[in-house]
C-alpha atoms as a PDB file:
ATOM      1  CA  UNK A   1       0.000   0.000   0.000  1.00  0.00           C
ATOM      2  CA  UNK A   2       1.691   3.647  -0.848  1.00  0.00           C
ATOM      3  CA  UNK A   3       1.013   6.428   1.390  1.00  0.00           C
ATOM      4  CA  UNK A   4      -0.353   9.666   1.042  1.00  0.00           C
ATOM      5  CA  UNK A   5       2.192  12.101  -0.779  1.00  0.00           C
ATOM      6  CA  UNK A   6       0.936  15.177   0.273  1.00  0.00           C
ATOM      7  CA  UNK A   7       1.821  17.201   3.906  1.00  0.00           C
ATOM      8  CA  UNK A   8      -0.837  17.292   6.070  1.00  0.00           C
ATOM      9  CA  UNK A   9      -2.222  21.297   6.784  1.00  0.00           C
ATOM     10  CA  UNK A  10      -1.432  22.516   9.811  1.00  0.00           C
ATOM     11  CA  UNK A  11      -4.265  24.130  12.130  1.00  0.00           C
ATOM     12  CA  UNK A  12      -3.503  25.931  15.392  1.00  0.00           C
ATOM     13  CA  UNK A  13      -4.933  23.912  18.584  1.00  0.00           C
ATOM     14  CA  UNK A  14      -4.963  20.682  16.471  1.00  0.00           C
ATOM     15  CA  UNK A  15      -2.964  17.822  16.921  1.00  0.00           C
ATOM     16  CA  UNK A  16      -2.623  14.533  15.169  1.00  0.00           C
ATOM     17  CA  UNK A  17      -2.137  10.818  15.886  1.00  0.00           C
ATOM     18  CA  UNK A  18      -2.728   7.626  14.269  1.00  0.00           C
ATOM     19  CA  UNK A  19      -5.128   5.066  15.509  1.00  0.00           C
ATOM     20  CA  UNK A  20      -5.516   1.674  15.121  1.00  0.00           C
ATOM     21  CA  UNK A  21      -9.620   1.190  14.669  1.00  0.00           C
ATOM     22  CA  UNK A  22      -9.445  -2.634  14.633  1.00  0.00           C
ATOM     23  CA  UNK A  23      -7.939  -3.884  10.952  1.00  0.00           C
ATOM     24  CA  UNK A  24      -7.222  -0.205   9.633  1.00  0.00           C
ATOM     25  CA  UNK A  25      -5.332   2.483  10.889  1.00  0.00           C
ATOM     26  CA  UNK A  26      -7.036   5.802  10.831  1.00  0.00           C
ATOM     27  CA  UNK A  27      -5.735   9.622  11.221  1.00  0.00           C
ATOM     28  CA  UNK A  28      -6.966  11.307  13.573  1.00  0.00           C
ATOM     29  CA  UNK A  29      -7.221  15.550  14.344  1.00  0.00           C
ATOM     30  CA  UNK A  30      -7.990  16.387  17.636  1.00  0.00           C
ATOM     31  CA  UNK A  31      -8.583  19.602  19.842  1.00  0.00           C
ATOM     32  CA  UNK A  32      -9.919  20.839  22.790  1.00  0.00           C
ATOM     33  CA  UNK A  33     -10.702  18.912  26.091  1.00  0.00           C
ATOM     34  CA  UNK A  34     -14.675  17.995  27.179  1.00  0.00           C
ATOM     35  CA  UNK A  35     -17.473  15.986  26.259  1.00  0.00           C
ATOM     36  CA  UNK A  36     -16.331  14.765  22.658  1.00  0.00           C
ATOM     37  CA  UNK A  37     -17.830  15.391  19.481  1.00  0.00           C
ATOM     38  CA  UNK A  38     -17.550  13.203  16.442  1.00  0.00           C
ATOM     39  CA  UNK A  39     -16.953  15.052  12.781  1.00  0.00           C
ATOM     40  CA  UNK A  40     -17.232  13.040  10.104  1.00  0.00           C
ATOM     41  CA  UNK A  41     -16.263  14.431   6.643  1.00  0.00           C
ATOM     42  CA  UNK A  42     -17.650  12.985   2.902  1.00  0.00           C
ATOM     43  CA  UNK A  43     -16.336  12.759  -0.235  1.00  0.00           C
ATOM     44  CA  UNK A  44     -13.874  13.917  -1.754  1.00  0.00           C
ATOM     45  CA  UNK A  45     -12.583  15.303   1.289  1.00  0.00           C
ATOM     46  CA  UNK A  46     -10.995  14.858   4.947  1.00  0.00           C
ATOM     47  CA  UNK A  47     -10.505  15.923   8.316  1.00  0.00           C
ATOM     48  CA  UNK A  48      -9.605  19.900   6.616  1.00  0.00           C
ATOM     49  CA  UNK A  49     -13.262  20.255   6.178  1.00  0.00           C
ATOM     50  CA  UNK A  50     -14.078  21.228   9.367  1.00  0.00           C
ATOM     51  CA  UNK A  51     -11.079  23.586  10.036  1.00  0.00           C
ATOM     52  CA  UNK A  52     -13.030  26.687   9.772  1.00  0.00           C
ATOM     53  CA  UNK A  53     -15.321  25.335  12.396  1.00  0.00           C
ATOM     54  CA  UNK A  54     -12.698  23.145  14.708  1.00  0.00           C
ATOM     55  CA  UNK A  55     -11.928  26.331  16.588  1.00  0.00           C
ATOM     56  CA  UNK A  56     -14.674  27.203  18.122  1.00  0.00           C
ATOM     57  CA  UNK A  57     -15.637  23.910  19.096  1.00  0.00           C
ATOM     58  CA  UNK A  58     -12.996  22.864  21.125  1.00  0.00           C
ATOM     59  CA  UNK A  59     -12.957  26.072  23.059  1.00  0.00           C
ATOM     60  CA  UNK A  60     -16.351  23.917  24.721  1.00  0.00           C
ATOM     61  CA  UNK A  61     -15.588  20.007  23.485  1.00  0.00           C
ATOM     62  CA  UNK A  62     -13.258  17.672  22.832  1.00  0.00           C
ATOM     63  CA  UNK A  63     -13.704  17.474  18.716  1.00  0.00           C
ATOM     64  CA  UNK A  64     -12.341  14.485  17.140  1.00  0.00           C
ATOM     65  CA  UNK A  65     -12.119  14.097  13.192  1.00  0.00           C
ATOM     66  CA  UNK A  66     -11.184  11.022  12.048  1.00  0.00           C
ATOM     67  CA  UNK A  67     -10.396  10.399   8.155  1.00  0.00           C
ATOM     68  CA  UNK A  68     -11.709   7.853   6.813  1.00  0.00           C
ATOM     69  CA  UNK A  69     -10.304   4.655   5.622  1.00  0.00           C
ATOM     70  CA  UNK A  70      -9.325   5.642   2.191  1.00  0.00           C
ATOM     71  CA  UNK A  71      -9.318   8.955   2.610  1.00  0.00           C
ATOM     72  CA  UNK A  72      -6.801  11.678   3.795  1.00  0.00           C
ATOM     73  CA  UNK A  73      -4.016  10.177   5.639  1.00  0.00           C
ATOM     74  CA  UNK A  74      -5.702   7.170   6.795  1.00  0.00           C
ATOM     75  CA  UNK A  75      -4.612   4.042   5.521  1.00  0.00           C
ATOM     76  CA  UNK A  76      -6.429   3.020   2.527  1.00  0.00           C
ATOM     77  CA  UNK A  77      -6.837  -0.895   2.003  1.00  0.00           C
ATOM     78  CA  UNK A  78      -8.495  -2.862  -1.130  1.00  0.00           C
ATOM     79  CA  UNK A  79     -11.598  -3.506   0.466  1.00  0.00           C
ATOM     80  CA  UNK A  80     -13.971  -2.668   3.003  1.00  0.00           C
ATOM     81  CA  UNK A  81     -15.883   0.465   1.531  1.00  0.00           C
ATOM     82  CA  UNK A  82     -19.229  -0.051   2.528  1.00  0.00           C
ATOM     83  CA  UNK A  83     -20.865   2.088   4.577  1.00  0.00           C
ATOM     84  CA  UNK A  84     -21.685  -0.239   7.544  1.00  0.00           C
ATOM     85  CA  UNK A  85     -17.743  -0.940   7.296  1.00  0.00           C
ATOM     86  CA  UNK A  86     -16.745   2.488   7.716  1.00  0.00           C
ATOM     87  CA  UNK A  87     -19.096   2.916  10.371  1.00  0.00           C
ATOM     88  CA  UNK A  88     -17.732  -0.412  12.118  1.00  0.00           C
ATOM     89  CA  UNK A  89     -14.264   1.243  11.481  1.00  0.00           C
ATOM     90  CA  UNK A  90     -15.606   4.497  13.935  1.00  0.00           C
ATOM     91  CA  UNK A  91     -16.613   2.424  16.817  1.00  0.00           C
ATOM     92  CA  UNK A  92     -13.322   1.232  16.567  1.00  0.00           C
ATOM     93  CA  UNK A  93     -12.123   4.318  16.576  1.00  0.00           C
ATOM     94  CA  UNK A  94     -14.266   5.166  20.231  1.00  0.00           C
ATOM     95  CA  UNK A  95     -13.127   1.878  21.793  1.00  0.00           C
ATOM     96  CA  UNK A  96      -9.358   2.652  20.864  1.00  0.00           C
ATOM     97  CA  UNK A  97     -10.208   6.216  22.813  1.00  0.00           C
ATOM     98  CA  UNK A  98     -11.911   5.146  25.273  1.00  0.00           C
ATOM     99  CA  UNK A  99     -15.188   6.525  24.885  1.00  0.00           C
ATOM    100  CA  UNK A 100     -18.486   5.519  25.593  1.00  0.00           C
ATOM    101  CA  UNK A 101     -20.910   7.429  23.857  1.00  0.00           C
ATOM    102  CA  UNK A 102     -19.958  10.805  21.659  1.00  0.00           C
ATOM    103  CA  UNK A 103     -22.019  13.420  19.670  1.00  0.00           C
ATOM    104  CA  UNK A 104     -21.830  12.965  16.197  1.00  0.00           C
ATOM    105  CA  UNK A 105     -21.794  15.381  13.171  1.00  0.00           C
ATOM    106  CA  UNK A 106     -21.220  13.767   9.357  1.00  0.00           C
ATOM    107  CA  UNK A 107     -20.937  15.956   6.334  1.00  0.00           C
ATOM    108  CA  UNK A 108     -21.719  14.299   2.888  1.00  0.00           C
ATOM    109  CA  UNK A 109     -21.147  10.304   3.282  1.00  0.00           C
ATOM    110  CA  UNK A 110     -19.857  11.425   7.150  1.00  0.00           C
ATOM    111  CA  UNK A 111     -24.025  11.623   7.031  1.00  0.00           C
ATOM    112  CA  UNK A 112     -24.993   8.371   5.937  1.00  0.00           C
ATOM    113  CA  UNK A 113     -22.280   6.882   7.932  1.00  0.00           C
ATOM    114  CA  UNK A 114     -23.593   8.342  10.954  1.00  0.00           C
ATOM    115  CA  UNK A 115     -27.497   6.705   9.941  1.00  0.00           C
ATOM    116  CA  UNK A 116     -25.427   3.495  10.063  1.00  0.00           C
ATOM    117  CA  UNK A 117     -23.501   3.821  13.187  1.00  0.00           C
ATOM    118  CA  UNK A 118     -26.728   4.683  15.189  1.00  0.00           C
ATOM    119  CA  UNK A 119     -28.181   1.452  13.670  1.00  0.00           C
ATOM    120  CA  UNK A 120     -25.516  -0.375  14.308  1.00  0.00           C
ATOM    121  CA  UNK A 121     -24.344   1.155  18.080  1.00  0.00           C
ATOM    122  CA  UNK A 122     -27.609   3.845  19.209  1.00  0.00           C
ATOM    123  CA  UNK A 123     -26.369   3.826  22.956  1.00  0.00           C
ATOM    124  CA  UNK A 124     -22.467   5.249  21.600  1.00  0.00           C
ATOM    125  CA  UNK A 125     -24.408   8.297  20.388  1.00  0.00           C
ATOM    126  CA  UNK A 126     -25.412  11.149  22.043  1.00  0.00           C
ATOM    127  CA  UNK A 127     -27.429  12.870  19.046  1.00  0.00           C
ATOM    128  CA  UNK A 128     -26.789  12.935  15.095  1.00  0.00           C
ATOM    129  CA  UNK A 129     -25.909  16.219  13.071  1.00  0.00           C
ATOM    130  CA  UNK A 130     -26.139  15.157   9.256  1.00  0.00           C
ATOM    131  CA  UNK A 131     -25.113  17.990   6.652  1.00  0.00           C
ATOM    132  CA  UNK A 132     -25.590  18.104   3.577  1.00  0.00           C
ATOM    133  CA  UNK A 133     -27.125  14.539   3.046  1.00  0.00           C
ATOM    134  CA  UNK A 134     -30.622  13.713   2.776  1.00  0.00           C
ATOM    135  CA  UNK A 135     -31.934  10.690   4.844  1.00  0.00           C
ATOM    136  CA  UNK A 136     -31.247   7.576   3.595  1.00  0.00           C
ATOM    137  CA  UNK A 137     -34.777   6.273   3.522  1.00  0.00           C
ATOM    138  CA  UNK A 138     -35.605   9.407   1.432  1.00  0.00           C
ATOM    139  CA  UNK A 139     -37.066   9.037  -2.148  1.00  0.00           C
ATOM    140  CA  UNK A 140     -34.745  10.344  -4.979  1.00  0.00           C
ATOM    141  CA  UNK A 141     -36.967  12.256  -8.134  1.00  0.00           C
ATOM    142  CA  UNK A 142     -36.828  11.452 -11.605  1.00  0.00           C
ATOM    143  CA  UNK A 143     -36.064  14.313 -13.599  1.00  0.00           C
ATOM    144  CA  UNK A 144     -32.945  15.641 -15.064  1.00  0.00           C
ATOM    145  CA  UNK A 145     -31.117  16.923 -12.014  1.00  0.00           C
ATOM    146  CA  UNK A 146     -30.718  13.639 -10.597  1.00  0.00           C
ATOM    147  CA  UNK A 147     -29.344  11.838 -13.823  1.00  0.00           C
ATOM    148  CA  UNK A 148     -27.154  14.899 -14.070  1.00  0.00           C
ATOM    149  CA  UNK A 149     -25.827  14.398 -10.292  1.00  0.00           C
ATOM    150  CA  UNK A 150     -25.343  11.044 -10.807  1.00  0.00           C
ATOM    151  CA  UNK A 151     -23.436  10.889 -13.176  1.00  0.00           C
ATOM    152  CA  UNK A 152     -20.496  12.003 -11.795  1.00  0.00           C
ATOM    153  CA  UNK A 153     -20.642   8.437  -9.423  1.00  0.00           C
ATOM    154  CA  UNK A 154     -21.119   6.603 -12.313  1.00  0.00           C
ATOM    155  CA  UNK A 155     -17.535   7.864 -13.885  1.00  0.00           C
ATOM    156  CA  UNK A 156     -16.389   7.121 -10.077  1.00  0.00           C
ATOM    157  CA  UNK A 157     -17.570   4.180  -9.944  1.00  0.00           C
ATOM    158  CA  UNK A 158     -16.125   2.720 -13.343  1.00  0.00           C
ATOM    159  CA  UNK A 159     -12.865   0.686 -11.687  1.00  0.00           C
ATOM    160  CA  UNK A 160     -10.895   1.549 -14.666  1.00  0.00           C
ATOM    161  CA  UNK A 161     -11.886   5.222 -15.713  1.00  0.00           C
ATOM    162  CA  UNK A 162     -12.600   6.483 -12.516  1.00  0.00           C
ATOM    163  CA  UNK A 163      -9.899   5.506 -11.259  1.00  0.00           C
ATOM    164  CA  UNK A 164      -7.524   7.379 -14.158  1.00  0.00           C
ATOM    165  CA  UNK A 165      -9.609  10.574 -13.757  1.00  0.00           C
ATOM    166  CA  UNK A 166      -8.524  10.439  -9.941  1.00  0.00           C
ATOM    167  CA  UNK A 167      -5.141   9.863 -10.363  1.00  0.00           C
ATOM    168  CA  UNK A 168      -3.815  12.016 -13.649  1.00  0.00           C
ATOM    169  CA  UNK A 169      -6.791  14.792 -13.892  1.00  0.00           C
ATOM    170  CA  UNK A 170      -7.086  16.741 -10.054  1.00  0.00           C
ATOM    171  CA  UNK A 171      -8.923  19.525 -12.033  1.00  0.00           C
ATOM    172  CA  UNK A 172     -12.197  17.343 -11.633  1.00  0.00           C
ATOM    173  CA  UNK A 173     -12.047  16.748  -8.424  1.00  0.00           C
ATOM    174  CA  UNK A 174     -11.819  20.679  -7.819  1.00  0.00           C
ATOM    175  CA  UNK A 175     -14.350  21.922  -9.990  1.00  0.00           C
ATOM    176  CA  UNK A 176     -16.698  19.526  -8.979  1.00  0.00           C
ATOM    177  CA  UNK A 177     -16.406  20.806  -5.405  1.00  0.00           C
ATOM    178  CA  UNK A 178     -16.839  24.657  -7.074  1.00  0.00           C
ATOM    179  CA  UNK A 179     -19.794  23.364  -8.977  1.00  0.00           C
ATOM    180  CA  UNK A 180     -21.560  22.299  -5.989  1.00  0.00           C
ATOM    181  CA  UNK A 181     -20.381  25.626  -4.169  1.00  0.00           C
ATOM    182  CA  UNK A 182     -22.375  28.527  -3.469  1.00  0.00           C
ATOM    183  CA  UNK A 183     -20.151  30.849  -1.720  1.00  0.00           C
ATOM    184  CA  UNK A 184     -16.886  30.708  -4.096  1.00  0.00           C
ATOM    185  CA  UNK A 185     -14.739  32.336  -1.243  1.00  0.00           C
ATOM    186  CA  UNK A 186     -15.275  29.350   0.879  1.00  0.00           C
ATOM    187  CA  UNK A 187     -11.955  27.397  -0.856  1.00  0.00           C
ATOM    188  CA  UNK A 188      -8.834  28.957  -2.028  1.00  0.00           C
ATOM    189  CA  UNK A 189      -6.743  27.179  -4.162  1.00  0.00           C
ATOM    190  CA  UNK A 190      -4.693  25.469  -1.844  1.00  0.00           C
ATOM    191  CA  UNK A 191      -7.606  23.576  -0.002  1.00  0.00           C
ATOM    192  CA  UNK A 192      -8.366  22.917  -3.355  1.00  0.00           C
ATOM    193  CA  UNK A 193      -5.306  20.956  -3.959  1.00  0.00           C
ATOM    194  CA  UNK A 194      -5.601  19.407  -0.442  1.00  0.00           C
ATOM    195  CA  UNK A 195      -8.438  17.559  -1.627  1.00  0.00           C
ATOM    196  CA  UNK A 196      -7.327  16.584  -5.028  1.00  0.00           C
ATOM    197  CA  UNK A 197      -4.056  15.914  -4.656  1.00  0.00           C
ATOM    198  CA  UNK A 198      -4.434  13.474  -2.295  1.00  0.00           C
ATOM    199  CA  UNK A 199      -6.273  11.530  -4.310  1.00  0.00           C
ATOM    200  CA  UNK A 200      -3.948  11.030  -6.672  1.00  0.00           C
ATOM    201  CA  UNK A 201      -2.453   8.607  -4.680  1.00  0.00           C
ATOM    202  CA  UNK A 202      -3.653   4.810  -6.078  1.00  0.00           C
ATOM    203  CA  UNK A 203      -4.928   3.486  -3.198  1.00  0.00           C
ATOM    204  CA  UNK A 204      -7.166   6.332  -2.390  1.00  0.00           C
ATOM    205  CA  UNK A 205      -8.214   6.576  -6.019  1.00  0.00           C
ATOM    206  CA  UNK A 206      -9.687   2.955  -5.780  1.00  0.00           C
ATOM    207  CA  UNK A 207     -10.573   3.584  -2.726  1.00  0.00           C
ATOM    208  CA  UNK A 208     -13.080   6.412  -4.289  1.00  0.00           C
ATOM    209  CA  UNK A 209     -13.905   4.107  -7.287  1.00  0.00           C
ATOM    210  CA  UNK A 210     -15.322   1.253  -4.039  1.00  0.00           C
ATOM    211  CA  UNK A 211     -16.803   3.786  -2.531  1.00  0.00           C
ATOM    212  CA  UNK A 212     -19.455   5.060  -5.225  1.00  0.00           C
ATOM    213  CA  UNK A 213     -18.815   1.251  -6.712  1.00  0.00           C
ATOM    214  CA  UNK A 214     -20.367  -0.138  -3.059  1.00  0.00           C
ATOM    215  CA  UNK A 215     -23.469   2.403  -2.908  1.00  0.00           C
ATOM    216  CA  UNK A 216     -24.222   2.023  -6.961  1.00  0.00           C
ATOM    217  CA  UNK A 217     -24.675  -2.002  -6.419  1.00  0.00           C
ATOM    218  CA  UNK A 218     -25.421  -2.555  -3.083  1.00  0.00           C
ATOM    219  CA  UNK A 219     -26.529   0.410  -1.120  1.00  0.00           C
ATOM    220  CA  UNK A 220     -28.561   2.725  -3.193  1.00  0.00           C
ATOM    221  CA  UNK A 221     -31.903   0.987  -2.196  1.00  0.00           C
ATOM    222  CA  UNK A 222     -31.427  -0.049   1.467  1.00  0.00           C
ATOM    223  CA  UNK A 223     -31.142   2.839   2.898  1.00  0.00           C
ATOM    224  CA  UNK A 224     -34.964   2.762   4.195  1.00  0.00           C
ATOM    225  CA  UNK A 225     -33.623   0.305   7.151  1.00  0.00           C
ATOM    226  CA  UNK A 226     -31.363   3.232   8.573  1.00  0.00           C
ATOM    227  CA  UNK A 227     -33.949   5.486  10.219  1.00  0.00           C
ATOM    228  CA  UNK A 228     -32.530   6.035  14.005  1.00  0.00           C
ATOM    229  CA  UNK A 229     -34.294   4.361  16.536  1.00  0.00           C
ATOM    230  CA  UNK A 230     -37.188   6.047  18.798  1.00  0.00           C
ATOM    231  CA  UNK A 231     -35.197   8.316  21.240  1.00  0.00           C
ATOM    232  CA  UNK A 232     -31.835   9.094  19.218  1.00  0.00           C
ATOM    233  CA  UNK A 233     -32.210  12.961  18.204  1.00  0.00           C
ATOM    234  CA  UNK A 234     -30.973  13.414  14.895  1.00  0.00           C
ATOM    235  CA  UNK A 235     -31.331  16.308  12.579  1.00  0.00           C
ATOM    236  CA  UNK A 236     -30.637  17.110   8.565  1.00  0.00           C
ATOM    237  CA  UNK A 237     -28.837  20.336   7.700  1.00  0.00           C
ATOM    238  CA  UNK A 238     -28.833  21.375   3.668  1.00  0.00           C
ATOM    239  CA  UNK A 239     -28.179  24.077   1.217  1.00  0.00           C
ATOM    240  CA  UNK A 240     -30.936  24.664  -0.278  1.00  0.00           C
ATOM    241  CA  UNK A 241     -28.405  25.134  -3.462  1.00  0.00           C
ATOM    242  CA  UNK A 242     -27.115  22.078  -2.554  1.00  0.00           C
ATOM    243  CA  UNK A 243     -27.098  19.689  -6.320  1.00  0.00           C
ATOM    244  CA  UNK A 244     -28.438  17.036  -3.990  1.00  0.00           C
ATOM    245  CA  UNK A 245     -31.237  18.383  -2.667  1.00  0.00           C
ATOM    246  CA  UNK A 246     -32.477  19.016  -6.508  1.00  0.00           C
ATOM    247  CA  UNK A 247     -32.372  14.962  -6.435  1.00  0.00           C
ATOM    248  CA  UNK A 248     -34.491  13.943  -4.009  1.00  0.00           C
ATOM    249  CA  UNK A 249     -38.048  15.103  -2.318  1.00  0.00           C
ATOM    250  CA  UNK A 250     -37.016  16.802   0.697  1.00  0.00           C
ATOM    251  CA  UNK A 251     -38.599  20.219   2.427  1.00  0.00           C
ATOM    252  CA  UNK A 252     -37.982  21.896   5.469  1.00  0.00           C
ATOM    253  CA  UNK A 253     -39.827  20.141   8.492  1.00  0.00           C
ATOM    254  CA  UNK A 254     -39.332  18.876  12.299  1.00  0.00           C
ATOM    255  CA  UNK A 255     -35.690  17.169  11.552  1.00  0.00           C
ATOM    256  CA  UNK A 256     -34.776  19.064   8.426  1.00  0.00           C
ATOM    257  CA  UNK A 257     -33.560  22.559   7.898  1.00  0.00           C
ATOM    258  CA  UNK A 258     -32.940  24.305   3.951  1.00  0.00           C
ATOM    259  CA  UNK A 259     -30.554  26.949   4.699  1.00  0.00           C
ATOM    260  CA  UNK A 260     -30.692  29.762   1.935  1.00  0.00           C
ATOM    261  CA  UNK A 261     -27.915  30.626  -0.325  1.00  0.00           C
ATOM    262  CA  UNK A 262     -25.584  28.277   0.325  1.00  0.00           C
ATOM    263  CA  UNK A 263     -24.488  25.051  -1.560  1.00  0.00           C
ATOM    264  CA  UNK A 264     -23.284  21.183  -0.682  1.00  0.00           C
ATOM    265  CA  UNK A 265     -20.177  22.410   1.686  1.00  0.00           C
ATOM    266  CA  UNK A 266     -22.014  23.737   4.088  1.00  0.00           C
ATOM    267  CA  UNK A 267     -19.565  23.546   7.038  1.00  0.00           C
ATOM    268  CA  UNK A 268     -16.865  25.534   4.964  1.00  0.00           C
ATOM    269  CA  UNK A 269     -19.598  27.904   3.186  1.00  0.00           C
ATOM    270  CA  UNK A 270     -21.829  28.404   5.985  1.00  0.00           C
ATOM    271  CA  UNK A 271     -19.686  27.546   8.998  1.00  0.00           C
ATOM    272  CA  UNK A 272     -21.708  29.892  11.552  1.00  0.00           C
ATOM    273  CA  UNK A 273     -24.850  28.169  10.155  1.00  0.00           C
ATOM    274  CA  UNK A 274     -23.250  24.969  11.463  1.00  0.00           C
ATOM    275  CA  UNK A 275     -22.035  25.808  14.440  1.00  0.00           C
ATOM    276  CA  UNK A 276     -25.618  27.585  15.670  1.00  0.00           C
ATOM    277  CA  UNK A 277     -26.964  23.834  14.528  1.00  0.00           C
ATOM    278  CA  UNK A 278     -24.657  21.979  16.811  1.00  0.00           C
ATOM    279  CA  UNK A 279     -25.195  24.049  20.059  1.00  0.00           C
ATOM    280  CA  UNK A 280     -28.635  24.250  19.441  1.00  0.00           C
ATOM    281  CA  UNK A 281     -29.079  20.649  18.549  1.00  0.00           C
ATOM    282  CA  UNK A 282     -26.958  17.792  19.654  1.00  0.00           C
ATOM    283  CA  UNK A 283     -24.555  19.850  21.787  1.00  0.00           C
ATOM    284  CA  UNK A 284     -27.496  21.161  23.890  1.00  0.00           C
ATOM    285  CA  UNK A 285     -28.658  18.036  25.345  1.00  0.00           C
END
């Protein structure tokens, strides 16, 4: 397996270690001391997502933000990409630390990972945060917008092609994330090569490729077994400019909230937003 070839960012108040979650070892970013809080990052990104919200946070919590197998400076093995897996690999992750039961916040698949830890573990969380994700058990619409959002997992998901486009074109990764972005200022250029640089690496680019591979074949349609059980708060947070939200039927109601002008990177374009979600939400109980 090659490592990742690119520095890790730097982020006052953060430091880093590497876990071993049962059979994979992930990187971890940690700051601040108190009751911990779980961020989980999506695709194509890592643990840098949250840096504009990390900050603040740990002035109250202990905030923990793992990358996830395959991604960032985890390790990034052949297999193991579904969704339940990478949620097995977090409660690894907690028994390695030590703790019981942790709040939980998952942007992108962070989201639907967090659905499948609370079906998999309720009592190790507190409450569930997911941005930028629609529930799992929602319906997706059949118009245009959806074939045109998904067809950027189909090229993922191709073993050979995606695979290339990964590793020898980074421009896609990066104007994918600007084409789901709102608020343009949100990324410079360099986290802009932090994302798609990394995966350039060939591990992580299959790792990407079994990702979307996984939910195309096996995933897409059982999702409707991951609502939380009866006393687990959860919430949805989306842009309502978010691409995915054009793809499937959801509104504004008792667990979700549309949050105007913004796009699908809600915790770099609307960090504020987020953090007024978190202490109002999970981090309030």
């Amino acid at each position: 397996m090659t490592e990742a070839r690119i520095e890790l960012p730097r982020l006052e108040g953060v430091t880093h270690r590497f876990v071993q979650a049962g059979a994979v070892e992930l990187h971890v970013a940690e700051a601040g001391t108190g009751p911990p809080l779980l961020l989980v990052h999506g695709w194509p990104q890592h643990w840098w997502s949250w840096r504009a919200v990390i900050p603040e946070l740990a002035r109250t919590h202990r905030v923990i933000c793992p990358d996830l197998r395959g991604h960032g400076w985890s390790q990034a093995p052949r297999g193991g990409y579904a969704k339940a897996t990478l949620a097995a690999d977090l409660l690894a992750l907690l028994d390695a630390l030590g703790i019981e039961q942790v709040a939980y916040a998952g942007h992108d698949w962070g989201g639907w990972i967090g659905f499948e830890l609370a079906r998999l573990a309720p009592e190790r969380l507190s409450g569930l945060l997911a941005i930028s994700i629609p529930p799992p058990w929602f319906s997706p619409r059949r118009s245009p917008d959806t074939a045109l959002f998904a067809s950027y997992q189909v090229l993922l998901s191709t073993p050979v092609l995606g695979q290339a486009v990964l590793r020898n074109v980074p421009q896609f990764v990066e104007r994918l994330i600007r084409a789901a972005t709102t608020r343009q200022e949100a990324f410079g250029p360099e986290d802009l090569r932090l994302y798609s640089e990394i995966l350039r690496d060939p591990d992580r680019a299959a790792a990407s490729t079994a990702l979307y591979r996984t939910f195309l074949t096996r995933e897409l349609t059982s999702g409707r077994a991951l609502k939380p059980p009866p006393g687990l708060p959860y919430s949805v947070l989306m842009g309502r400019r978010d691409p995915i939200r054009r793809a499937v039927r959801i509104r504004d109601g008792d667990t979700v909230r549309l949050v105007e002008g913004v796009g699908h990177f809600l915790p770099e374009e609307a960090p504020d937003v987020v953090l007024e979600a978190l202490r109002s939400g999970i981090l309030s109980r």
